[in-house]
C-alpha atoms as a PDB file:
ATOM      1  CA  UNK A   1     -15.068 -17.850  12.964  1.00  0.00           C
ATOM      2  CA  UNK A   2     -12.493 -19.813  10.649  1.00  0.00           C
ATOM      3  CA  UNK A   3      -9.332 -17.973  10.721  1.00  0.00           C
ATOM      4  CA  UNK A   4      -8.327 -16.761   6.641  1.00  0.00           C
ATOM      5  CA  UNK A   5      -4.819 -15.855   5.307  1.00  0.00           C
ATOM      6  CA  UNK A   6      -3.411 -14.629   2.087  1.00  0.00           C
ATOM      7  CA  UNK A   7       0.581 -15.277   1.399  1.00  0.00           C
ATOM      8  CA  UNK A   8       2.208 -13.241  -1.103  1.00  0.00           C
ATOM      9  CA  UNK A   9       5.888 -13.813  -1.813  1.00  0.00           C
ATOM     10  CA  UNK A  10       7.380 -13.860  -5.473  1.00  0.00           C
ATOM     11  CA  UNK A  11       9.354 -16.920  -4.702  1.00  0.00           C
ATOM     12  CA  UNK A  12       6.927 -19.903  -4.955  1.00  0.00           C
ATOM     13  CA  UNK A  13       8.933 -22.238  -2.183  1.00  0.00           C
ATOM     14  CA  UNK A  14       8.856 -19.561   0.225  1.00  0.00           C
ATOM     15  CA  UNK A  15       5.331 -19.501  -0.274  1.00  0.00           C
ATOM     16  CA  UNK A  16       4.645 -23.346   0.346  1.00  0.00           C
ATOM     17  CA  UNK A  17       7.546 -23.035   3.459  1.00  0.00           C
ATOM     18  CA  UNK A  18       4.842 -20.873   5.566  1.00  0.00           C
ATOM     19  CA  UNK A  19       1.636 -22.411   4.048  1.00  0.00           C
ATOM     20  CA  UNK A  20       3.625 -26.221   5.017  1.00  0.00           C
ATOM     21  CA  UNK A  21       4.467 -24.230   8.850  1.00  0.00           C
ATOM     22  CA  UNK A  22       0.573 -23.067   9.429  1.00  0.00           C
ATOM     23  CA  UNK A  23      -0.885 -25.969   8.707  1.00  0.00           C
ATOM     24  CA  UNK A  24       1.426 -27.576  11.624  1.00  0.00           C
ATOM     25  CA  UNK A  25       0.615 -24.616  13.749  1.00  0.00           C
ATOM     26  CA  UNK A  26      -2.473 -22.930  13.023  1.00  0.00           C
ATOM     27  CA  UNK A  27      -4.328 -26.235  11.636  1.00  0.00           C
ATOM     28  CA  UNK A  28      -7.771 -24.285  11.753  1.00  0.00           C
ATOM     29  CA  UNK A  29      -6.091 -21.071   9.712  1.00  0.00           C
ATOM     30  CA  UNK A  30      -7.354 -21.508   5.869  1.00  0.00           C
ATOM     31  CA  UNK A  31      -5.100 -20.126   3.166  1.00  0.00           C
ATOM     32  CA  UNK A  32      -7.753 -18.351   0.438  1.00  0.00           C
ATOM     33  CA  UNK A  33      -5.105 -17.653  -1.898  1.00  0.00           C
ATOM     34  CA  UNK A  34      -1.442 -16.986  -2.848  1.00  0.00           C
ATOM     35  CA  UNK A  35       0.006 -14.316  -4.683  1.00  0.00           C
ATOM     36  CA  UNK A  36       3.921 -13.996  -6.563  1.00  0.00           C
ATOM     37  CA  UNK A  37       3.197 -10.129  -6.730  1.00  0.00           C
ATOM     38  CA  UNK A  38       2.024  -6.845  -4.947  1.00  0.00           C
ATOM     39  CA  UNK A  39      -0.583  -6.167  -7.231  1.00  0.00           C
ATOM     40  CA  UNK A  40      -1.865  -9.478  -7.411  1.00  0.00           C
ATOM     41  CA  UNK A  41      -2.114  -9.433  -2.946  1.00  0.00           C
ATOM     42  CA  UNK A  42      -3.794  -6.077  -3.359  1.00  0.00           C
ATOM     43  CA  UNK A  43      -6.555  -7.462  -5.559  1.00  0.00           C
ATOM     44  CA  UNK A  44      -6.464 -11.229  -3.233  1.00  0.00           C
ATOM     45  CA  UNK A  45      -7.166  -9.130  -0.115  1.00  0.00           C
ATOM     46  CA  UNK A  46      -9.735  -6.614  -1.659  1.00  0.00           C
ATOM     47  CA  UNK A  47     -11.563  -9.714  -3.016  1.00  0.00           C
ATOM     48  CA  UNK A  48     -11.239 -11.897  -0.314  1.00  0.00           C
ATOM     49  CA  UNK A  49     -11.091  -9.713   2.954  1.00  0.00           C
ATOM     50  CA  UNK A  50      -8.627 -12.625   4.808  1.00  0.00           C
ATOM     51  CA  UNK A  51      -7.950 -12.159   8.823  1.00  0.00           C
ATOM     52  CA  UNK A  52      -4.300 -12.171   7.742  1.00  0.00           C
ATOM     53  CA  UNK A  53      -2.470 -11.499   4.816  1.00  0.00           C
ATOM     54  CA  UNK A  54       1.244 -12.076   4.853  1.00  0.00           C
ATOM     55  CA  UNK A  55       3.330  -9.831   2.877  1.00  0.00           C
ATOM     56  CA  UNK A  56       6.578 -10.103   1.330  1.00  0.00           C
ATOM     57  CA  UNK A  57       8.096  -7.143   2.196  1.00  0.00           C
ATOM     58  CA  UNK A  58      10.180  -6.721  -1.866  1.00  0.00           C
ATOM     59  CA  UNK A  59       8.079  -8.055  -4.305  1.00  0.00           C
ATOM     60  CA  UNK A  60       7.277  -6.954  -8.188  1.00  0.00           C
ATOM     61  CA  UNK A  61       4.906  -4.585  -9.044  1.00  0.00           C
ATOM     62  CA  UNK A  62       3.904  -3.080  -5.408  1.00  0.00           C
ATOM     63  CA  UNK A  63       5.935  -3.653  -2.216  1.00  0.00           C
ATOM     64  CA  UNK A  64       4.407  -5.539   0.816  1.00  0.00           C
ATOM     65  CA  UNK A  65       4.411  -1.972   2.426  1.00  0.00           C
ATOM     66  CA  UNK A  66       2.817  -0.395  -0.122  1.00  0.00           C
ATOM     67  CA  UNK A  67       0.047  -3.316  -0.352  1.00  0.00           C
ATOM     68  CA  UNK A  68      -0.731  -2.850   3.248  1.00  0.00           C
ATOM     69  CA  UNK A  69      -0.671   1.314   2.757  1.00  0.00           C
ATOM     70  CA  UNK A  70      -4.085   0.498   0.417  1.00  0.00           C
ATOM     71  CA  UNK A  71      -5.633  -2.354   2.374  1.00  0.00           C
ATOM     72  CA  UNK A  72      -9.622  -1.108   2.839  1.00  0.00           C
ATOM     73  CA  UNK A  73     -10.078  -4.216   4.695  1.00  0.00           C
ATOM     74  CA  UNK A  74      -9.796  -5.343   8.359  1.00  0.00           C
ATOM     75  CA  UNK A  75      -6.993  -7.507   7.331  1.00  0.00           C
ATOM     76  CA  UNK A  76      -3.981  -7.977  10.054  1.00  0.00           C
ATOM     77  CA  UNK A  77      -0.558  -7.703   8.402  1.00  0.00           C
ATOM     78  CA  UNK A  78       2.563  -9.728   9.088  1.00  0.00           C
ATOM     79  CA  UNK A  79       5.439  -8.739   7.057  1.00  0.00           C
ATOM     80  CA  UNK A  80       8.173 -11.334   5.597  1.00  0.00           C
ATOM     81  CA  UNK A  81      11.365  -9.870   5.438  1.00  0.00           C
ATOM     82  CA  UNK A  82      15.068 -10.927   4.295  1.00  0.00           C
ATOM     83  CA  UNK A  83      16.556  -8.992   7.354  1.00  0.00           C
ATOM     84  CA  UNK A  84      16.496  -5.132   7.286  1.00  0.00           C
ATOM     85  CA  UNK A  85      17.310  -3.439  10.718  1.00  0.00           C
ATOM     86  CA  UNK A  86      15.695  -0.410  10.209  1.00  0.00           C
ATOM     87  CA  UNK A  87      12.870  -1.358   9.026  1.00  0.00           C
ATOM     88  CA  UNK A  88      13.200  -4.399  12.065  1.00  0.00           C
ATOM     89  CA  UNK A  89      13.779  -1.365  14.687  1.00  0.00           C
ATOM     90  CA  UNK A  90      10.954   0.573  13.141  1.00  0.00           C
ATOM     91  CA  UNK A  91       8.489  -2.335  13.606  1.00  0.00           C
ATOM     92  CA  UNK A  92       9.468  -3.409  17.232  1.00  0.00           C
ATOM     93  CA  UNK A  93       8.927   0.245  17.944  1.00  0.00           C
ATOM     94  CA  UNK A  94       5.162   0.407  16.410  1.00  0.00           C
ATOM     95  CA  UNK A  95       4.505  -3.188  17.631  1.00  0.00           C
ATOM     96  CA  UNK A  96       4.428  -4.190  13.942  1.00  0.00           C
ATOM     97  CA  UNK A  97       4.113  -7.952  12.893  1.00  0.00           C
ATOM     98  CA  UNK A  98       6.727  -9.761  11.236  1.00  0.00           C
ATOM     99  CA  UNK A  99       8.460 -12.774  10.273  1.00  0.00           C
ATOM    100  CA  UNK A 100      12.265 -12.342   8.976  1.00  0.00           C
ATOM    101  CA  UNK A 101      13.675 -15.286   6.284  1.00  0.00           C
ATOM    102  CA  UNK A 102      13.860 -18.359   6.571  1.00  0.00           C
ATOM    103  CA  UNK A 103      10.851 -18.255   8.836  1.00  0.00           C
ATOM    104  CA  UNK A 104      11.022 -20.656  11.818  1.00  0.00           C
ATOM    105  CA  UNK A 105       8.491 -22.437  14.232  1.00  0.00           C
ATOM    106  CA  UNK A 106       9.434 -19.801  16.965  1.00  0.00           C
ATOM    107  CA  UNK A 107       9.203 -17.109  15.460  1.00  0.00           C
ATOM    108  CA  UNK A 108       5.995 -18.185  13.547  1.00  0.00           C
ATOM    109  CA  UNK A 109       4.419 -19.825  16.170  1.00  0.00           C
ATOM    110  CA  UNK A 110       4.746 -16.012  18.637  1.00  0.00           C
ATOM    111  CA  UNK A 111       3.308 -14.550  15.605  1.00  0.00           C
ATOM    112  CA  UNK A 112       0.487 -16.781  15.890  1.00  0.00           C
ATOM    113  CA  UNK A 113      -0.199 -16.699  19.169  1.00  0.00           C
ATOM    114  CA  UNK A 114      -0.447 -12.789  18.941  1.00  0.00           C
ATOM    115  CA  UNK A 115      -2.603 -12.990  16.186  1.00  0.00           C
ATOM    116  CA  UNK A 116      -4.881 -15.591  17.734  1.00  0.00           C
ATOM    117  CA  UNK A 117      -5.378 -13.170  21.197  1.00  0.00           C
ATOM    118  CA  UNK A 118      -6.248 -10.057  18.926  1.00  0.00           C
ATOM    119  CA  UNK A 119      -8.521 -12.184  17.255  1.00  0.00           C
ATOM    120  CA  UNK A 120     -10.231 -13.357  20.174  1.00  0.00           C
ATOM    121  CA  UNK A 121     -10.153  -9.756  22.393  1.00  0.00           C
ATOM    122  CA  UNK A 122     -11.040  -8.001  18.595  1.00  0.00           C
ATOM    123  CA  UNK A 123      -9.066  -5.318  18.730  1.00  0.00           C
ATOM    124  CA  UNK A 124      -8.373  -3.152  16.193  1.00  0.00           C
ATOM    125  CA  UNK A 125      -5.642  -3.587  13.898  1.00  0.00           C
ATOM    126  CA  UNK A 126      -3.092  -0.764  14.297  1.00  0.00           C
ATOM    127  CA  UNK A 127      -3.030   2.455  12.603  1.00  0.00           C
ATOM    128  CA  UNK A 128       0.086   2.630  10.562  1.00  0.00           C
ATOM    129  CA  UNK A 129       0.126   4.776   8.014  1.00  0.00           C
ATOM    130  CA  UNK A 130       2.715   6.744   8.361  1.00  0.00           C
ATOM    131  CA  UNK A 131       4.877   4.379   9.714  1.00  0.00           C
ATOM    132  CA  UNK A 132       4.741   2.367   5.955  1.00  0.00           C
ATOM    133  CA  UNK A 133       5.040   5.174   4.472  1.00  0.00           C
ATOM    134  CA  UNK A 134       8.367   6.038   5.792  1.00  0.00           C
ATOM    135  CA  UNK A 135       9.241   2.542   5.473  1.00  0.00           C
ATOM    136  CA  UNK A 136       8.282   2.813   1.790  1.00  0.00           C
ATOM    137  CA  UNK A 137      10.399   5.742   0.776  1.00  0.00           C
ATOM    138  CA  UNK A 138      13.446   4.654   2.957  1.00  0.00           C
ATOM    139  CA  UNK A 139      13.342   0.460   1.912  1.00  0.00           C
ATOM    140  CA  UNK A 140      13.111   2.133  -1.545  1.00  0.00           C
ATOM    141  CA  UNK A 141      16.257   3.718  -1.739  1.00  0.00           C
ATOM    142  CA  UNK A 142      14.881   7.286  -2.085  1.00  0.00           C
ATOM    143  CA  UNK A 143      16.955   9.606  -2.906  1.00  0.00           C
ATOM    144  CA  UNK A 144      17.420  13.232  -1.724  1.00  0.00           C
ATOM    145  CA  UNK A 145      17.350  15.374  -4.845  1.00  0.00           C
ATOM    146  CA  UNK A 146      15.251  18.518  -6.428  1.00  0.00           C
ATOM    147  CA  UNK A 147      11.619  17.107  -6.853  1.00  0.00           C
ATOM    148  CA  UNK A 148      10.683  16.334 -10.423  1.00  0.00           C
ATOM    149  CA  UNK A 149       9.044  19.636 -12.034  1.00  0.00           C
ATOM    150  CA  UNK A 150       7.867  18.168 -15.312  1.00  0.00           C
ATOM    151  CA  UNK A 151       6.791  14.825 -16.690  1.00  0.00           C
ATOM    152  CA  UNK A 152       6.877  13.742 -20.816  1.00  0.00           C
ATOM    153  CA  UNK A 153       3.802  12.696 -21.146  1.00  0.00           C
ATOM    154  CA  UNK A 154       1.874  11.220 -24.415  1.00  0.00           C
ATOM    155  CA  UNK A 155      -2.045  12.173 -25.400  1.00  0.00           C
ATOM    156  CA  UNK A 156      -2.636  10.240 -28.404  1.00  0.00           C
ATOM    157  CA  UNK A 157      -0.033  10.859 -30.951  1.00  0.00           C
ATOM    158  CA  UNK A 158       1.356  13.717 -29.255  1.00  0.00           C
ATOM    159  CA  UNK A 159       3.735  13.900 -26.540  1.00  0.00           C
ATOM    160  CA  UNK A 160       4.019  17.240 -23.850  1.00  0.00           C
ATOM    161  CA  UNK A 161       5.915  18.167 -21.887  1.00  0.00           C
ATOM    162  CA  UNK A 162       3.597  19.127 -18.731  1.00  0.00           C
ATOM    163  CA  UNK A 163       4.616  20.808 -15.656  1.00  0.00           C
ATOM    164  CA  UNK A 164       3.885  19.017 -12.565  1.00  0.00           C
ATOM    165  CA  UNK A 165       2.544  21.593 -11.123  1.00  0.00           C
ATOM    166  CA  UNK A 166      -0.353  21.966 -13.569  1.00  0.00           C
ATOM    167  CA  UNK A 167      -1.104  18.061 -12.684  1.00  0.00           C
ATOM    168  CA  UNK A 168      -4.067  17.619 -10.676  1.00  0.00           C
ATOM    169  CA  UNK A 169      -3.600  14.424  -9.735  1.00  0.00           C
ATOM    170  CA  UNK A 170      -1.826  11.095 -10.850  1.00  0.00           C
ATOM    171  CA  UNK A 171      -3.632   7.744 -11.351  1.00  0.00           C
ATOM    172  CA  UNK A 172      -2.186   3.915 -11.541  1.00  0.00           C
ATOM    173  CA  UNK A 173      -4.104   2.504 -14.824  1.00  0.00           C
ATOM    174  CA  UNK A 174      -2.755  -1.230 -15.150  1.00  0.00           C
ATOM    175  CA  UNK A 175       0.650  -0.542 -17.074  1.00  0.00           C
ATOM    176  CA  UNK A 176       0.739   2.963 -17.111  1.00  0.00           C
ATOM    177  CA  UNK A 177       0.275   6.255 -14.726  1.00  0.00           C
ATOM    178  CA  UNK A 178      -2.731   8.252 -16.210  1.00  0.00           C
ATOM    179  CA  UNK A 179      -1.632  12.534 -15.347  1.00  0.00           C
ATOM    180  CA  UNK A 180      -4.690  14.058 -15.229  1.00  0.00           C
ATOM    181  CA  UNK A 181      -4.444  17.796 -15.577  1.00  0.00           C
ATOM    182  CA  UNK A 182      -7.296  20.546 -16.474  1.00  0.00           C
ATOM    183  CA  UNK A 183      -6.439  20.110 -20.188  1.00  0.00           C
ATOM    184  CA  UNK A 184      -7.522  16.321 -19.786  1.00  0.00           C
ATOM    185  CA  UNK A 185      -5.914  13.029 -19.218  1.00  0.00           C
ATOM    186  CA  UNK A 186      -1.829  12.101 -20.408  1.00  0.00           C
ATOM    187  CA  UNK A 187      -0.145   8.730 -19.896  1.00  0.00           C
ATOM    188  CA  UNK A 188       3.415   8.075 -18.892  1.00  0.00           C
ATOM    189  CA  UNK A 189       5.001   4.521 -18.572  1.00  0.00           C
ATOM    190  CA  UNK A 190       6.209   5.079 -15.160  1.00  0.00           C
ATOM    191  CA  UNK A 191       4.770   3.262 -11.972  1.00  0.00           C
ATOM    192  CA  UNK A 192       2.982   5.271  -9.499  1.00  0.00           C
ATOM    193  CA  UNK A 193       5.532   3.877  -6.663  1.00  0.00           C
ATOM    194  CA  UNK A 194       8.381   5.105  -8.917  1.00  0.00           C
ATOM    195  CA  UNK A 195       6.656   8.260  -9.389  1.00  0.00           C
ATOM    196  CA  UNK A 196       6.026   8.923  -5.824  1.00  0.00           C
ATOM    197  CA  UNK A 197       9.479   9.082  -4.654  1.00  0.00           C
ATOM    198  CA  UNK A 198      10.502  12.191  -7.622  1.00  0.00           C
ATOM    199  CA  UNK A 199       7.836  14.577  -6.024  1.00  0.00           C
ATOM    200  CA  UNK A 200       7.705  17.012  -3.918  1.00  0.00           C
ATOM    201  CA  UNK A 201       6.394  14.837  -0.694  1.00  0.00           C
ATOM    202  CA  UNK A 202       4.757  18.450   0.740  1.00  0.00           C
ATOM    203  CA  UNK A 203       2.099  18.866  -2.261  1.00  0.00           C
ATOM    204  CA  UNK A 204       2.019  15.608  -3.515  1.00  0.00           C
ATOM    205  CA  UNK A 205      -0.162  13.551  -0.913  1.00  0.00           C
ATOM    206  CA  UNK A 206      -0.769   9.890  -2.259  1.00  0.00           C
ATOM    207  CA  UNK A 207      -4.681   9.256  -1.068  1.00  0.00           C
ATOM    208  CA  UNK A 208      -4.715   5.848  -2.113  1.00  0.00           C
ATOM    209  CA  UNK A 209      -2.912   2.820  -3.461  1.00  0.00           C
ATOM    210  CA  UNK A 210      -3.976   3.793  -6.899  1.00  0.00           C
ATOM    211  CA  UNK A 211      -3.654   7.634  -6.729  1.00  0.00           C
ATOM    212  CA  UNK A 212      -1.326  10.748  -5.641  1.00  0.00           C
ATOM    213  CA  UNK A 213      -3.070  14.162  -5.798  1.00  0.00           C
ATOM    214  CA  UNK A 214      -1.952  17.638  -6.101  1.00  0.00           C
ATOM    215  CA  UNK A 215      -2.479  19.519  -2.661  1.00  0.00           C
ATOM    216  CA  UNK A 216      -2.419  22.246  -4.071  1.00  0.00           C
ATOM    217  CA  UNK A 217      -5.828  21.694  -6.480  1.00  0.00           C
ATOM    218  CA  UNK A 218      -7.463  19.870  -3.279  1.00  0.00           C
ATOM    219  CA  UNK A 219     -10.832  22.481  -2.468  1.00  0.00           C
ATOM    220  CA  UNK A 220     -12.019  20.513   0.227  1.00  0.00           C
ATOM    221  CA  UNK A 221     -13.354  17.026   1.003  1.00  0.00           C
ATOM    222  CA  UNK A 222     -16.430  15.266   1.500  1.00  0.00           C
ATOM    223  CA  UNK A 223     -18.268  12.187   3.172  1.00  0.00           C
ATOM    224  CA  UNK A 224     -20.595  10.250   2.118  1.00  0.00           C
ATOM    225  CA  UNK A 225     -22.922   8.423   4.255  1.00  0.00           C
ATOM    226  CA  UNK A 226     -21.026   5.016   4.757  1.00  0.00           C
ATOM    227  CA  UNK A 227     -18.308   7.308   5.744  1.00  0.00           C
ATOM    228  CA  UNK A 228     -16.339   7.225   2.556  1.00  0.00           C
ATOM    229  CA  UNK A 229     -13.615  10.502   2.171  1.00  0.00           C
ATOM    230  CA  UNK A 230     -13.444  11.894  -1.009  1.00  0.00           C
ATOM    231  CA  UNK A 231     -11.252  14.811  -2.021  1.00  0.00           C
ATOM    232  CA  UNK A 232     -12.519  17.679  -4.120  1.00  0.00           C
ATOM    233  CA  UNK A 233     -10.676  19.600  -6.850  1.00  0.00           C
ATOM    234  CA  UNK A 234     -10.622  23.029  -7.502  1.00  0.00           C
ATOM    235  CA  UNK A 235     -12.381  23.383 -11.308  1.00  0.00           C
ATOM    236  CA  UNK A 236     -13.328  19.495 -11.505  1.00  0.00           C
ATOM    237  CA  UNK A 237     -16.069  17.434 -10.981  1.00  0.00           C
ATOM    238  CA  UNK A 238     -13.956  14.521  -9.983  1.00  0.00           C
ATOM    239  CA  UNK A 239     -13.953  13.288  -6.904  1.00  0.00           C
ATOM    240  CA  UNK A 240     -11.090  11.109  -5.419  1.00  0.00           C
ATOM    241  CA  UNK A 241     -11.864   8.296  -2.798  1.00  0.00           C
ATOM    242  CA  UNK A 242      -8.933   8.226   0.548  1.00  0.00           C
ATOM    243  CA  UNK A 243      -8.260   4.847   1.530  1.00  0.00           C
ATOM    244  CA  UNK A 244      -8.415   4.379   5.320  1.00  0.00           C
ATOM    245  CA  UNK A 245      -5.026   4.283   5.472  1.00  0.00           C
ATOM    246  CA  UNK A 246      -4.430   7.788   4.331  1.00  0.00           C
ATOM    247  CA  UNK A 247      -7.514   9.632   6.214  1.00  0.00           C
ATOM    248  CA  UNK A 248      -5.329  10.796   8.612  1.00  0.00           C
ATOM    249  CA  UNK A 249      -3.960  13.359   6.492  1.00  0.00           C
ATOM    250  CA  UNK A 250      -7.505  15.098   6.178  1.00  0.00           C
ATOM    251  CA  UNK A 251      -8.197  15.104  10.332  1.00  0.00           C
ATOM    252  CA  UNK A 252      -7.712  18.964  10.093  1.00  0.00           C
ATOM    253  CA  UNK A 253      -9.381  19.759   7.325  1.00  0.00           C
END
């Protein structure tokens, strides 16, 4: 089976420097697509389910660990990084994947080798949600300060104030974050990533790349018969889908 990549950096020379060093060392390896920004990897990956997608670590929009925490593919990860020791540390210790700026033959080439022998024995890619999402919030520059109790959010004309813990559960619609409470649906212009890192990390469990819910509105959950999770709410027919990544979090339940 042909080998598939997608590379996502937002600097376009970066991007042809490892598409120029695969084709010299993993001739066979087909690139599907590029992409200058998280969100436009997330939606390369979900449409083209590569082997491999490498990830820019910073980019615009969604970070290469926060691409990877949605991925509902079987896509491997390697991570391109500018050289961050914890996060370096973190991914020796977890066996991660990565390449570190400017990427060289060596270093590509080992990457490539493991990648090829994982391939060929098909073993599972690793489980690592929990590890990226550490690696979000600390790569971030989160901050340790009183979670965010209310958000200004606008319904039409009108804007609220609503408490956040009335919110059942927050919702990444292209440029804004829809709040979805029992009163119906608010917007506010901040990014779900942003968002993430003001709440209270105990209640607020983010579910998917596209949506943080309110633990304390969650009834229960449910499977479908592919498999599928989906978390109930307490007084609403909605049900949210759990990426693969974040199913872990519902083991006990």
């Amino acid at each position: 089976m042909t080998p598939t990549a997608v590379i996502a950096d937002d600097e376009e020379h970066l991007r042809a420097h490892l598409r120029a060093k695969l084709a010299r060392l993993w001739p066979e390896m087909q690139v599907l697509a590029e992409a200058s920004n998280g969100l436009q990897a997330a939606q390369a990956i979900a449409r083209l389910s590569p082997s491999v997608a490498f990830l820019d670590i910073k980019m615009p929009g969604l970070s290469g660990l926060e691409v990877a925490q949605g991925l509902e593919t079987d896509t491997r990860v390697v991570f391109v990084t500018a050289y961050d020791q914890y996060a370096l540390e973190a991914f020796e210790r977890e066996a991660v994947d990565y390449l570190v700026k400017p990427v060289t033959d060596e270093r590509l080439g080992r990457s490539v080798e493991r990648l090829r022998k994982a391939f060929d024995e098909a073993a599972p890619a690793p489980e690592l949600a929990r590890l990226l999402s550490q690696l979000t919030r600390r790569l971030g520059g989160a901050k340790e300060s009183e979670p965010l109790r209310w958000v200004r959010a606008s319904r039409g004309d009108t804007t609220s104030h609503v408490p956040v813990q009335d919110v059942l559960y927050f919702q990444s619609d292209d440029k804004y974050t829809v709040v979805n409470t029992r009163d119906g649906e608010h917007l506010i212009r901040t990014p779900l990533a942003e968002l993430a890192d003001s709440l209270d990390a105990e209640w607020f469990w983010q579910i998917h790349r596209s949506t943080i819910v309110n633990m304390n509105h969650v009834a229960g959950t449910r499977r479908d018969g592919a498999g599928r999770l989906f978390v109930l709410l307490h007084g609403s027919a909605d049900e949210l889908p759990v990426s693969r990544a974040y199913m872990y979090r519902f083991r006990q339940m």
